[in-house]
Protein backbone atom coordinates (compact mmCIF):
# COMPACT_ATOMS: atom_id res chain seq x y z
CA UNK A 1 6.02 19.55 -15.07
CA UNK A 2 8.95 21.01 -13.51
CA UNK A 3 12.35 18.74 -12.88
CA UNK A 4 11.42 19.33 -9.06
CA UNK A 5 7.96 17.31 -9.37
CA UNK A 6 8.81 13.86 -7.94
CA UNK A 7 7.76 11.33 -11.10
CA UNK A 8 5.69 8.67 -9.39
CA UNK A 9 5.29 5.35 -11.55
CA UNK A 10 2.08 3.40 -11.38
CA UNK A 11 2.54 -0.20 -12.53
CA UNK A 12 -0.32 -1.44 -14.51
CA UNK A 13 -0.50 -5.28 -14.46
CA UNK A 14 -3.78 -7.15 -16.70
CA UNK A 15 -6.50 -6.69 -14.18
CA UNK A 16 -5.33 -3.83 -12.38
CA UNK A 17 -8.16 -1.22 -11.95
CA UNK A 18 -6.98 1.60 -9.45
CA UNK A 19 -4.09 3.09 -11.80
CA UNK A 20 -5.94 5.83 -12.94
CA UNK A 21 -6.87 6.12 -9.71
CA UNK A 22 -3.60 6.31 -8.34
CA UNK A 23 -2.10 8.10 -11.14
CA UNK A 24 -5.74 10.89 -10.46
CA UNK A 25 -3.77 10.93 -6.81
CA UNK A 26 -0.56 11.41 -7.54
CA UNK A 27 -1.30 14.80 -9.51
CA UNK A 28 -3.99 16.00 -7.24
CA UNK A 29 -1.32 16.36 -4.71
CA UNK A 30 1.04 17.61 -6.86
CA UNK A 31 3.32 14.84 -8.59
CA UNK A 32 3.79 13.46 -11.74
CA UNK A 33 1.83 9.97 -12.41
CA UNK A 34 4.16 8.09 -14.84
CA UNK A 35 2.15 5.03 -16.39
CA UNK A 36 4.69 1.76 -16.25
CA UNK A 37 3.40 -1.33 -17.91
CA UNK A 38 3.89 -4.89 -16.35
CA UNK A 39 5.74 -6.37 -19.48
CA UNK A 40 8.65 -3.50 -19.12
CA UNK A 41 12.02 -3.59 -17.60
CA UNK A 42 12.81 0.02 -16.92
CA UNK A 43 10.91 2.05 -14.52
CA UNK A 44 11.58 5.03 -16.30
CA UNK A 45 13.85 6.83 -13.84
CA UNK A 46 10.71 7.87 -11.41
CA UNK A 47 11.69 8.42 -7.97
CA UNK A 48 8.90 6.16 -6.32
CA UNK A 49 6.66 3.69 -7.34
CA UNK A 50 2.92 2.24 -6.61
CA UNK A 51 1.45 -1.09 -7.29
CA UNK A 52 -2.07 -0.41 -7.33
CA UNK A 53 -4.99 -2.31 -6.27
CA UNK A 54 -6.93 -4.68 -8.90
CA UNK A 55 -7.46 -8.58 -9.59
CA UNK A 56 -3.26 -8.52 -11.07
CA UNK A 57 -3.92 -11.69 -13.96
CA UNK A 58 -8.10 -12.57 -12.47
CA UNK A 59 -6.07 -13.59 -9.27
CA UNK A 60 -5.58 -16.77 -10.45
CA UNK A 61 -3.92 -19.23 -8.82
CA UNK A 62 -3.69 -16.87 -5.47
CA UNK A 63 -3.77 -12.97 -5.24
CA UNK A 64 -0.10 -11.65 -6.38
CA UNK A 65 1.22 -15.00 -7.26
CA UNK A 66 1.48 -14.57 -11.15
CA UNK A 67 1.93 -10.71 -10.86
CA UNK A 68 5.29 -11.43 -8.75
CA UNK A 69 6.63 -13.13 -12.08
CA UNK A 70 5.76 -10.27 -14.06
CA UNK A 71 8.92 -8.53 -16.08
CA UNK A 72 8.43 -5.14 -14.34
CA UNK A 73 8.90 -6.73 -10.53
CA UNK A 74 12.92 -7.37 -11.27
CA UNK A 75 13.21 -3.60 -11.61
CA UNK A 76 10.92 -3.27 -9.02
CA UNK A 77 13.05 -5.39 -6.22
CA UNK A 78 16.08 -3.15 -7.99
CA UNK A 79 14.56 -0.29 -6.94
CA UNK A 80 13.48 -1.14 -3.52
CA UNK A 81 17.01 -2.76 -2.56
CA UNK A 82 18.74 0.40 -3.98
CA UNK A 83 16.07 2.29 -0.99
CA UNK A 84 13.67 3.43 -3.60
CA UNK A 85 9.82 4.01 -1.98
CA UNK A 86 7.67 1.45 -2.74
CA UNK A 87 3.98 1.58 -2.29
CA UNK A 88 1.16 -1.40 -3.07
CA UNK A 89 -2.19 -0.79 -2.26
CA UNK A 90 -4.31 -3.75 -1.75
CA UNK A 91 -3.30 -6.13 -4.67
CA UNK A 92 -0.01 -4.27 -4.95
CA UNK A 93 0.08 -5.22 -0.93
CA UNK A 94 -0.59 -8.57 -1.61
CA UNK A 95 2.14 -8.68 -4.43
CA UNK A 96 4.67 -7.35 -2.82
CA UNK A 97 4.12 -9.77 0.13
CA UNK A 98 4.16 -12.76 -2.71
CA UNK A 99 7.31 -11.37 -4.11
CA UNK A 100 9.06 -11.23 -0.74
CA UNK A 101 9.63 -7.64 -0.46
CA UNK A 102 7.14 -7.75 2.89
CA UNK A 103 6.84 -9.76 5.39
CA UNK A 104 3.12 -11.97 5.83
CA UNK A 105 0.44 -12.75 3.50
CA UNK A 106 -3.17 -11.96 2.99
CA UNK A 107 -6.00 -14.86 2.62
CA UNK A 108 -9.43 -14.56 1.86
CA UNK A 109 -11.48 -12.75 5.08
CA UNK A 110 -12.51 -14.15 7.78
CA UNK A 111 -15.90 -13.69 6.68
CA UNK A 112 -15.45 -15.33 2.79
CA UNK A 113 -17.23 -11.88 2.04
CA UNK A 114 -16.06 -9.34 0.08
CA UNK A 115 -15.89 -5.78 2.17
CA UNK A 116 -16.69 -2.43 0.64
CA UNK A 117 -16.74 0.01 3.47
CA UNK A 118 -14.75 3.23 5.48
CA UNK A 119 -12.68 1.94 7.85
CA UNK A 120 -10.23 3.82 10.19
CA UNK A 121 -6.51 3.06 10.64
CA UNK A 122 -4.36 3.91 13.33
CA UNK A 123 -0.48 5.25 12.22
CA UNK A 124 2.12 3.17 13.51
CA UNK A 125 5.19 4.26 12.64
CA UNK A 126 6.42 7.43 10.83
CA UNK A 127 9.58 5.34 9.11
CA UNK A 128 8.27 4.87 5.92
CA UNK A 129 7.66 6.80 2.73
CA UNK A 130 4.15 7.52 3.19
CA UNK A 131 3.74 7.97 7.20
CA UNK A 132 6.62 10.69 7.20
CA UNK A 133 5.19 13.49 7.28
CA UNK A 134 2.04 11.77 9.81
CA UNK A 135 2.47 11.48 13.57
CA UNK A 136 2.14 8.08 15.10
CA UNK A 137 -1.11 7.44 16.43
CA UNK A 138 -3.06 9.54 14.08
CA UNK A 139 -6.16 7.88 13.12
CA UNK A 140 -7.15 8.32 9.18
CA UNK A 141 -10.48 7.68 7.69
CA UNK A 142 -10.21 5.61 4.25
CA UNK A 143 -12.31 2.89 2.34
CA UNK A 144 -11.28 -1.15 1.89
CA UNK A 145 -12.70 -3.15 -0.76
CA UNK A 146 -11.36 -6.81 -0.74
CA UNK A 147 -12.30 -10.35 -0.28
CA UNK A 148 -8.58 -11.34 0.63
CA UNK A 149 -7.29 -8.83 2.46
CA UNK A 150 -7.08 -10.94 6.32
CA UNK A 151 -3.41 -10.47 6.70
CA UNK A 152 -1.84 -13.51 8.75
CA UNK A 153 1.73 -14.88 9.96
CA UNK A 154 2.89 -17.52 11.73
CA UNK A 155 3.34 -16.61 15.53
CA UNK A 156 7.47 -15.92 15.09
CA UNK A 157 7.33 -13.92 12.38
CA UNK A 158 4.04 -12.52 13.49
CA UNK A 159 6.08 -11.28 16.91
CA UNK A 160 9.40 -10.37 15.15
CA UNK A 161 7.06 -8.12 12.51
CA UNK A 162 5.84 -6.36 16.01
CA UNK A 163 9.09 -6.30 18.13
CA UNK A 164 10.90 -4.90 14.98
CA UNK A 165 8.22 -2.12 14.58
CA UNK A 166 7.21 -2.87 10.87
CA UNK A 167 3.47 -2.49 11.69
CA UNK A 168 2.60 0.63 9.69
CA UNK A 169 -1.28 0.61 10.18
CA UNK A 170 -3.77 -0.78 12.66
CA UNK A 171 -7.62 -1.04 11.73
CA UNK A 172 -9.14 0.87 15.13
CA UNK A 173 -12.19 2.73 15.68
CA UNK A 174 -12.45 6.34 15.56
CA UNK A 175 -10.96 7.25 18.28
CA UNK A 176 -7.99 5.19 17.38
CA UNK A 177 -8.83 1.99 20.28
CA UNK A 178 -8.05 -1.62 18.87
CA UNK A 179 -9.86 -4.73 20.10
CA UNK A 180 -13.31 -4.45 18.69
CA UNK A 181 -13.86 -7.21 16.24
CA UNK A 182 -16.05 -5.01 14.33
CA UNK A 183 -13.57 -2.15 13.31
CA UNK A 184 -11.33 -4.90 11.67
CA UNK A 185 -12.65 -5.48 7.96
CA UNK A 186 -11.03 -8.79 7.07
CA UNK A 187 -9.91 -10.22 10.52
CA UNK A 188 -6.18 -9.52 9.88
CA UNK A 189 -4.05 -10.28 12.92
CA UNK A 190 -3.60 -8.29 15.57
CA UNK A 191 -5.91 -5.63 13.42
CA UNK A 192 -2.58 -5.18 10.94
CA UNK A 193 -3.86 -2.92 7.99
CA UNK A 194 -0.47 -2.07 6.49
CA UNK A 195 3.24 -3.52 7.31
CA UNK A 196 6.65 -2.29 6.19
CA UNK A 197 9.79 -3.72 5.06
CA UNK A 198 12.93 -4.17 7.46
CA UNK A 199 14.40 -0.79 5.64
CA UNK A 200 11.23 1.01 5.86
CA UNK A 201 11.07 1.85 2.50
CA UNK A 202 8.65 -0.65 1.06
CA UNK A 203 5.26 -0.74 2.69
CA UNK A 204 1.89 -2.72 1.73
CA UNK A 205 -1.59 -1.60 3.09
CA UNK A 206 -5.01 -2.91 2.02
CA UNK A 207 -7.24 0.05 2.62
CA UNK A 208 -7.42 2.72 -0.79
CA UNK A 209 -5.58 5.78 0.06
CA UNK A 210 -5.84 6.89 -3.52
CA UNK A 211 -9.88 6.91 -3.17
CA UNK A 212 -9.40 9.21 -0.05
CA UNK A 213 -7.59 12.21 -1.42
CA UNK A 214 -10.92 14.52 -3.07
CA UNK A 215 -13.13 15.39 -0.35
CA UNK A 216 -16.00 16.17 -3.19
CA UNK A 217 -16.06 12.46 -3.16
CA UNK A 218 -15.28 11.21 0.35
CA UNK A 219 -12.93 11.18 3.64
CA UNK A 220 -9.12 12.52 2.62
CA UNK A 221 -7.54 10.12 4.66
CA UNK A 222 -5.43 9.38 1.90
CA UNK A 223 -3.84 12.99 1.74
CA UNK A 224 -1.32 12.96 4.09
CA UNK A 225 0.07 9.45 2.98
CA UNK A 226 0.48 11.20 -0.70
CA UNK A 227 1.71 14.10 1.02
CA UNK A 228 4.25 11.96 2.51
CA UNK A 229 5.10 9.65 -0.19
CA UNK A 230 5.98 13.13 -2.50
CA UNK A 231 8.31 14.46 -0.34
CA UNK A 232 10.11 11.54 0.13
CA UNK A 233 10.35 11.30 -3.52
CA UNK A 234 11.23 15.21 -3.67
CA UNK A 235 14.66 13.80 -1.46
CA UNK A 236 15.72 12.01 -4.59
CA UNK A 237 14.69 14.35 -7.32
């Protein structure tokens, strides 16, 4: 790797299963996936950083609740309050909502199912790391698999989390309408997929871009949100 390839740390915590994923990502779209361990205070100098989706510690007690104790998640709230980019994808979502960093929190579907499927998301907002490069109202095709993923607030912070614009992505149907019941997975709130932090530099979504990147293998939804998240880490190299 060159010292212009933006170093992208993947946190592994025990029960995590999409590193490798993430990390397979990362370096299809040309980064460098740097493996960061759960028990470790230093993030390695990387210029971004992705909690990835898994069952962090059997999701005991409640998705992300032991995870947000974890060594690594001082460095990581370091990082995000010095503006670092911050991704988690569906347990890293549900983390980073435990730890504070987001707004909301996800409980178990509507459904008490677990959902394995495609789903489409609408683009909300291009102020974050990975919708930079995307124009709002873009509608990308990418696959959910969760049993907690319904993401709820109470009706304040639910409208404040509108008015302030941290809605990143919407769960719509292809044509990028909301309001059908069936084109939202987990029966999140106002069909939220994916929310940001206040700064915009910290943002949680439960579908799997980093299993939408290779279309041998499926939709490349997940492209331009890579895309995205590398050149934002690019500014800081």
């Amino acid at each position: 790797m060159t010292s212009g390839t933006p170093r992208i740390g993947v946190i592994t915590f025990p029960g995590s299963l999409d590193d490798r994923d993430a990390i397979r990502a990362v370096e299809t779209m040309g980064g460098e996936g740097v493996p960061l361990w759960h028990a470790e205070d230093d993030l390695r100098g990387v210029d971004a950083v992705i909690l990835p989706g898994g069952f962090s510690y059997g999701d005991y007690l409640r998705t992300g609740a032991i995870a947000r104790f974890a060594r690594v998640m001082d460095a990581v709230r370091g990082f995000a309050e010095r503006g670092g980019p911050v991704l988690g994808i569906c347990n890293g979502f549900q983390i980073l909502c435990e730890s504070g960093l987001l707004p909301g929190a996800l409980i178990r579907n509507r459904s008490l199912r677990f959902v394995r499927r495609i789903v489409h998301v609408r683009v909300e907002t291009m102020i974050t790391p990975v919708t930079l490069d995307v124009v709002p109202g873009e509608v990308l095709e990418i696959p959910v698999k969760h049993g907690e993923g319904q993401f709820v607030a109470d009706a304040v912070e639910l409208a404040r989390i509108e008015d302030e614009g941290q809605v990143v992505f919407r769960y719509c149907a292809a044509n990028g309408t909301t309001g059908n019941d069936a084109d939202n997975p987990n029966g999140s709130a106002n069909a939220i997929a994916g929310v940001r932090n206040a700064a915009g530099n910290v943002v949680g979504l439960m579908p799997h871009p980093e299993h939408a990147v290779d279309p041998d293998v499926g939709p490349t939804g997940g492209q331009p949100l890579f895309a995205s998240l590398l050149t934002q880490a690019l500014a800081r190299v």
